[in-house]
N, C-alpha and C. Protein backbone atom coordinates (compact mmCIF):
# COMPACT_ATOMS: atom_id res chain seq x y z
N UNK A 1 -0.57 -7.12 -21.92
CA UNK A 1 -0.09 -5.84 -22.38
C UNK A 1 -0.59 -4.71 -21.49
N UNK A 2 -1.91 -4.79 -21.39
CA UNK A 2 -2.45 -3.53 -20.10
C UNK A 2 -2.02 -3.82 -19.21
N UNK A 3 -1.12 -4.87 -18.33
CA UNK A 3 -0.48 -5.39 -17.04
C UNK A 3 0.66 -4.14 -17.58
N UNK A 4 1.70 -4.74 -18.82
CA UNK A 4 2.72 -3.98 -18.56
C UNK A 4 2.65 -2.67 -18.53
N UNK A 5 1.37 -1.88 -19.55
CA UNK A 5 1.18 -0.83 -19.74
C UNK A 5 1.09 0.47 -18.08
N UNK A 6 0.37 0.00 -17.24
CA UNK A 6 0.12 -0.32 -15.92
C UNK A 6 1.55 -0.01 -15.36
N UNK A 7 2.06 -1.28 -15.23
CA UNK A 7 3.08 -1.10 -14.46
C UNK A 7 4.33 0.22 -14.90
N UNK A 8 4.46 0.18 -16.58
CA UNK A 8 5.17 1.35 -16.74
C UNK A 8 4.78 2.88 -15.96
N UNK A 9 3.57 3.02 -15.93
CA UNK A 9 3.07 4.37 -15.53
C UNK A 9 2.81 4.01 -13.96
N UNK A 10 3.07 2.96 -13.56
CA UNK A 10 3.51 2.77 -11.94
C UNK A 10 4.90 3.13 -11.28
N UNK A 11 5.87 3.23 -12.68
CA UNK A 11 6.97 3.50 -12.74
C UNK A 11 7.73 4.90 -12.70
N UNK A 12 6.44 5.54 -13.31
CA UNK A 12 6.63 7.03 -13.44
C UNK A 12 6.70 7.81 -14.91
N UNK A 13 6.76 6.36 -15.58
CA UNK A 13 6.54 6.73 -17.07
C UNK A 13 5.20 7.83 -17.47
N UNK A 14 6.38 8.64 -18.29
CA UNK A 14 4.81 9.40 -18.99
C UNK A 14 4.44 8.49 -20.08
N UNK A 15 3.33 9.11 -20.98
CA UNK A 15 2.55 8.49 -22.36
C UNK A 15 3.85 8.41 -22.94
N UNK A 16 4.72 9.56 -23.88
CA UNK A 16 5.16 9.24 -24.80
C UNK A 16 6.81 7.95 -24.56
N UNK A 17 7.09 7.95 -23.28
CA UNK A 17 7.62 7.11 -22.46
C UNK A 17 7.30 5.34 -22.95
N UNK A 18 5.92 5.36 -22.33
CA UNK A 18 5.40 4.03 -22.85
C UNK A 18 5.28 3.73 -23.90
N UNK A 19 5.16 4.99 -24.99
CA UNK A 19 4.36 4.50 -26.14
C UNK A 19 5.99 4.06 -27.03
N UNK A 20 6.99 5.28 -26.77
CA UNK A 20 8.26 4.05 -27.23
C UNK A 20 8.88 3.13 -27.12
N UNK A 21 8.53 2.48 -25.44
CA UNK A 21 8.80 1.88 -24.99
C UNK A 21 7.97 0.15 -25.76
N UNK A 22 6.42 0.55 -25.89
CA UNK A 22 5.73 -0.07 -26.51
C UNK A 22 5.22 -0.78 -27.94
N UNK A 23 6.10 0.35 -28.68
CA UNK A 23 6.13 0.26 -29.83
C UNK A 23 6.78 -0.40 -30.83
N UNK A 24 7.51 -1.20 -30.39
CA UNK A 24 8.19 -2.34 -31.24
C UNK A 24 6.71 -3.90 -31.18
N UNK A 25 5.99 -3.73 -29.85
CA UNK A 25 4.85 -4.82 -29.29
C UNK A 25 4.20 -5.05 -29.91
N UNK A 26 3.06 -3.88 -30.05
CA UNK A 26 2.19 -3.56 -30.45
C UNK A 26 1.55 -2.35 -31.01
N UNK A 27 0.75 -1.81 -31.94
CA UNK A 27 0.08 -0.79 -32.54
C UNK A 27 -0.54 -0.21 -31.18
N UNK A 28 -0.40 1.35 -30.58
CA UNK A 28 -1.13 1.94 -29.91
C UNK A 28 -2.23 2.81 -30.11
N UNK A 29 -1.97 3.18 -31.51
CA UNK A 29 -2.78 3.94 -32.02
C UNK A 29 -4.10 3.20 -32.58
N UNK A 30 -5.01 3.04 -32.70
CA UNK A 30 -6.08 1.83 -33.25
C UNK A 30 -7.30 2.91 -34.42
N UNK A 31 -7.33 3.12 -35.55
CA UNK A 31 -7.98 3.57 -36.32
C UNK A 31 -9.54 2.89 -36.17
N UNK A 32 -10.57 3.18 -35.75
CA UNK A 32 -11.92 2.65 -35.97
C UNK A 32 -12.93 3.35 -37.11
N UNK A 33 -13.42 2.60 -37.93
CA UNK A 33 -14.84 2.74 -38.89
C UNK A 33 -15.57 2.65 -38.19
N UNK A 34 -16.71 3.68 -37.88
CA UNK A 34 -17.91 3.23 -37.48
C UNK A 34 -18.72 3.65 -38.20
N UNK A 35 -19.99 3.63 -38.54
CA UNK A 35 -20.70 4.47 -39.51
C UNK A 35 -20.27 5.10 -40.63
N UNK A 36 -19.07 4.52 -40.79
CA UNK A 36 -18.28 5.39 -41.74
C UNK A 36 -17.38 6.82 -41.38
N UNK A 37 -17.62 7.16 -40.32
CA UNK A 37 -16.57 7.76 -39.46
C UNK A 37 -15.68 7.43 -38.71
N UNK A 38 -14.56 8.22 -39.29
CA UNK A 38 -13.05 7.48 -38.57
C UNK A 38 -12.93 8.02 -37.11
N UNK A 39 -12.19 7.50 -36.33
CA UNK A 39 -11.90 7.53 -35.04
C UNK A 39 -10.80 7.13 -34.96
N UNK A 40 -9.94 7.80 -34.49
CA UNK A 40 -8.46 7.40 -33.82
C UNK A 40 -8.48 7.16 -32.13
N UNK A 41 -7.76 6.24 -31.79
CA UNK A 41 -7.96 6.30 -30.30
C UNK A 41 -6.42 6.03 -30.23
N UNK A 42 -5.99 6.63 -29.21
CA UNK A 42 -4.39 6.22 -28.95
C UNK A 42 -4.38 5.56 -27.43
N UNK A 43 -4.17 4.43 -27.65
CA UNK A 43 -4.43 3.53 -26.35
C UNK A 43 -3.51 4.03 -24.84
N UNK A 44 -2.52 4.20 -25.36
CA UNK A 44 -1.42 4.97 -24.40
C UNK A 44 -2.02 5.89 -23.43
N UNK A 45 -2.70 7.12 -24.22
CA UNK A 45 -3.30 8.40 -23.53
C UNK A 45 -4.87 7.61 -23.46
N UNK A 46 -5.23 6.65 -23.60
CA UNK A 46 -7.20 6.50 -22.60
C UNK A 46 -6.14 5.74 -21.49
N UNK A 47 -5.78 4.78 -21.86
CA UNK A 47 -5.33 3.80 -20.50
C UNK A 47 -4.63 4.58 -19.14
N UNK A 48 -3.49 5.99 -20.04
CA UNK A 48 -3.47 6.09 -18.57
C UNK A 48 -4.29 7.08 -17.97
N UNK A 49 -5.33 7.66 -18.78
CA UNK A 49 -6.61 8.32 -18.44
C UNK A 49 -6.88 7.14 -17.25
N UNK A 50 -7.64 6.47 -17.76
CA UNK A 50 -8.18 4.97 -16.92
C UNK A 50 -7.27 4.88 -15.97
N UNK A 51 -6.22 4.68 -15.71
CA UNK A 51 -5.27 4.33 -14.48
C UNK A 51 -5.20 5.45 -13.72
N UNK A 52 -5.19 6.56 -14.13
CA UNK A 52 -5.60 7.68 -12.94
C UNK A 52 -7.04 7.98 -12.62
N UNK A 53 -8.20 7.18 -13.28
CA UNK A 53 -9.43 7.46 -12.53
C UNK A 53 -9.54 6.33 -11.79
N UNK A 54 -8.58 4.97 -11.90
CA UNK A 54 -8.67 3.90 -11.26
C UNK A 54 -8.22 4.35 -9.69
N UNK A 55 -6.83 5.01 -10.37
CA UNK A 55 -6.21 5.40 -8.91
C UNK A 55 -7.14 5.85 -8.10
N UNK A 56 -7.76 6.97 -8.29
CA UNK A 56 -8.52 8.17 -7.42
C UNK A 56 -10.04 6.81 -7.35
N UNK A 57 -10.42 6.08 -7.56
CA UNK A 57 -11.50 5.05 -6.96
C UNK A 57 -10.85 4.37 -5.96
N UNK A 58 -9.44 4.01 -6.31
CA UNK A 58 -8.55 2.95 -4.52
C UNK A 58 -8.38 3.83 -4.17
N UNK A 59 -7.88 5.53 -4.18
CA UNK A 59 -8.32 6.17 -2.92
C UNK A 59 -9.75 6.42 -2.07
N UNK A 60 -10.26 6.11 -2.60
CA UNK A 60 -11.91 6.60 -2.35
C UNK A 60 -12.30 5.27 -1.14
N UNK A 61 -11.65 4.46 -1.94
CA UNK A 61 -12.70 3.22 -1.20
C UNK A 61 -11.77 2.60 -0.46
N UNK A 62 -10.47 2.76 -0.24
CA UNK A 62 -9.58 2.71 0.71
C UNK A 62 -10.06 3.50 2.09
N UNK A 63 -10.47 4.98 1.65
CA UNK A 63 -11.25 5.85 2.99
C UNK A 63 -12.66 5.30 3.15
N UNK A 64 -13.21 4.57 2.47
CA UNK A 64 -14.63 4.26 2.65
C UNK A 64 -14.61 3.40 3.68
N UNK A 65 -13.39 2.27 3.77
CA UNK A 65 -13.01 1.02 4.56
C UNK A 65 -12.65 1.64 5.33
N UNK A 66 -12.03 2.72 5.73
CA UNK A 66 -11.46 3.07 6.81
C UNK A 66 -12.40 3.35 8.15
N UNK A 67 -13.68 4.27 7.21
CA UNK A 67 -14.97 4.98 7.58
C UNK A 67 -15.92 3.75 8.32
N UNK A 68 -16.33 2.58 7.72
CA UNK A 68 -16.92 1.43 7.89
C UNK A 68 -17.19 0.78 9.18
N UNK A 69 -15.66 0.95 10.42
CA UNK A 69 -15.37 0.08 11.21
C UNK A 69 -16.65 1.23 12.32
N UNK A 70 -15.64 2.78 11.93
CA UNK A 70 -15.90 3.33 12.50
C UNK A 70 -17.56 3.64 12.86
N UNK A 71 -18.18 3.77 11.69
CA UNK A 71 -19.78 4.13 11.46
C UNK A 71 -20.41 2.90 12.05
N UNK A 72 -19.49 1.46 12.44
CA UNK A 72 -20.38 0.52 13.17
C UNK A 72 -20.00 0.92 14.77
N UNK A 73 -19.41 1.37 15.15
CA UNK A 73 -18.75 1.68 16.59
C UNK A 73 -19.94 3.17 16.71
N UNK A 74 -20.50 3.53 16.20
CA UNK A 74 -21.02 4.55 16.85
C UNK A 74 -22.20 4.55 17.51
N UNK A 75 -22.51 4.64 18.56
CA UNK A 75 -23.75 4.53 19.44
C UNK A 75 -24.93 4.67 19.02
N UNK A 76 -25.84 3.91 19.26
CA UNK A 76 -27.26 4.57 18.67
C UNK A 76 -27.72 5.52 19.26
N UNK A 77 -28.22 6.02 19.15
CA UNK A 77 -28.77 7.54 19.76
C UNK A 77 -30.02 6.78 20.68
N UNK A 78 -31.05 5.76 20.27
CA UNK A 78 -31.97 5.36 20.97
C UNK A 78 -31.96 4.69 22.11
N UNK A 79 -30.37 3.90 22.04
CA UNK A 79 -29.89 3.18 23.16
C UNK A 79 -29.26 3.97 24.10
N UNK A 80 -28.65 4.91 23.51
CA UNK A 80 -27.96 5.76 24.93
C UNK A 80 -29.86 6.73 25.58
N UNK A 81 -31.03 6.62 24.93
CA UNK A 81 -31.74 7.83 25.37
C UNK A 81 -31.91 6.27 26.35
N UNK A 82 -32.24 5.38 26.22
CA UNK A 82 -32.90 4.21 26.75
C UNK A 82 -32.38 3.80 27.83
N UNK A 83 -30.66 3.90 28.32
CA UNK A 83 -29.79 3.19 29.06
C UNK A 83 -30.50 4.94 30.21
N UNK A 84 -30.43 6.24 29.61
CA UNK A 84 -30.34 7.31 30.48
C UNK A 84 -31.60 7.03 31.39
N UNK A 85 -32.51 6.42 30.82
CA UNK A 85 -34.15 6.31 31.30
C UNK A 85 -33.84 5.21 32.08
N UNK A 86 -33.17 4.36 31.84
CA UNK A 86 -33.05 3.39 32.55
C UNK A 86 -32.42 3.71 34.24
N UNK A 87 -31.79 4.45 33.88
CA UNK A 87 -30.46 5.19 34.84
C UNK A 87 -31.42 5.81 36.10
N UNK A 88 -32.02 6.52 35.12
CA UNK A 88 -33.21 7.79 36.11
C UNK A 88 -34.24 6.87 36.77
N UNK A 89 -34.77 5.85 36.81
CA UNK A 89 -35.71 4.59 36.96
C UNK A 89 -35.32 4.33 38.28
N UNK A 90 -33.80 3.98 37.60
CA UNK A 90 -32.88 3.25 39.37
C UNK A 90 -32.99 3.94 39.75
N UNK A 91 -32.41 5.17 39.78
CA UNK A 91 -32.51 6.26 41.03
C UNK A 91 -33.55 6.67 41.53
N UNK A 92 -34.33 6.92 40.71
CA UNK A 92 -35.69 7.20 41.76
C UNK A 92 -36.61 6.11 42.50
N UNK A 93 -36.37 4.92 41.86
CA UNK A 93 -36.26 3.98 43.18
C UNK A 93 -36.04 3.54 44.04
N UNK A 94 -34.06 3.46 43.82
CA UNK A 94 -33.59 3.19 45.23
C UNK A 94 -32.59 3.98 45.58
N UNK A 95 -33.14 5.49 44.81
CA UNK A 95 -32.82 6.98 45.96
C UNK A 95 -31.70 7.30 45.37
């Protein structure tokens, strides 16, 4: 059900979209007791809460992978001072 739920709002569906769409399925709305206080949760509006903070994490870490290759390609700072010393060595040896 969260597969199809998902894919509707991949679709472009808004909440009240899915939730008629959904509503012959299953109950979206879910009443909870806890302590003796009621709670309504309407599954429709957290999930696609959740699917747009999901989204904005595969953007994040889509650029993180991107960042990765790059941050290993970058020179060490100790090796380029080391190769320059090295450089200056030769030359003042053999001129």
């Amino acid at each position: 059900m969260f597969v199809q739920i998902r894919e509707c709002y991949s679709d472009g569906m808004n909440a009240d979209q899915v939730e008629d769409l959904l509503a012959g399925n299953t109950p979206t709305i879910i009443t909870v007791n806890d302590d003796g206080d009621r709670v309504t949760v309407n599954m429709v509006e957290a999930l696609s809460g959740l699917n747009e903070r999901m989204d904005g994490q595969e953007i994040m870490l889509k650029a993180c992978a991107q960042l990765i290759p790059a941050a290993v390609t970058l020179p060490d700072p100790r090796q380029q001072q080391r190769e320059r010393v090295t450089e200056r060595l030769t030359e003042c040896r053999y001129g």
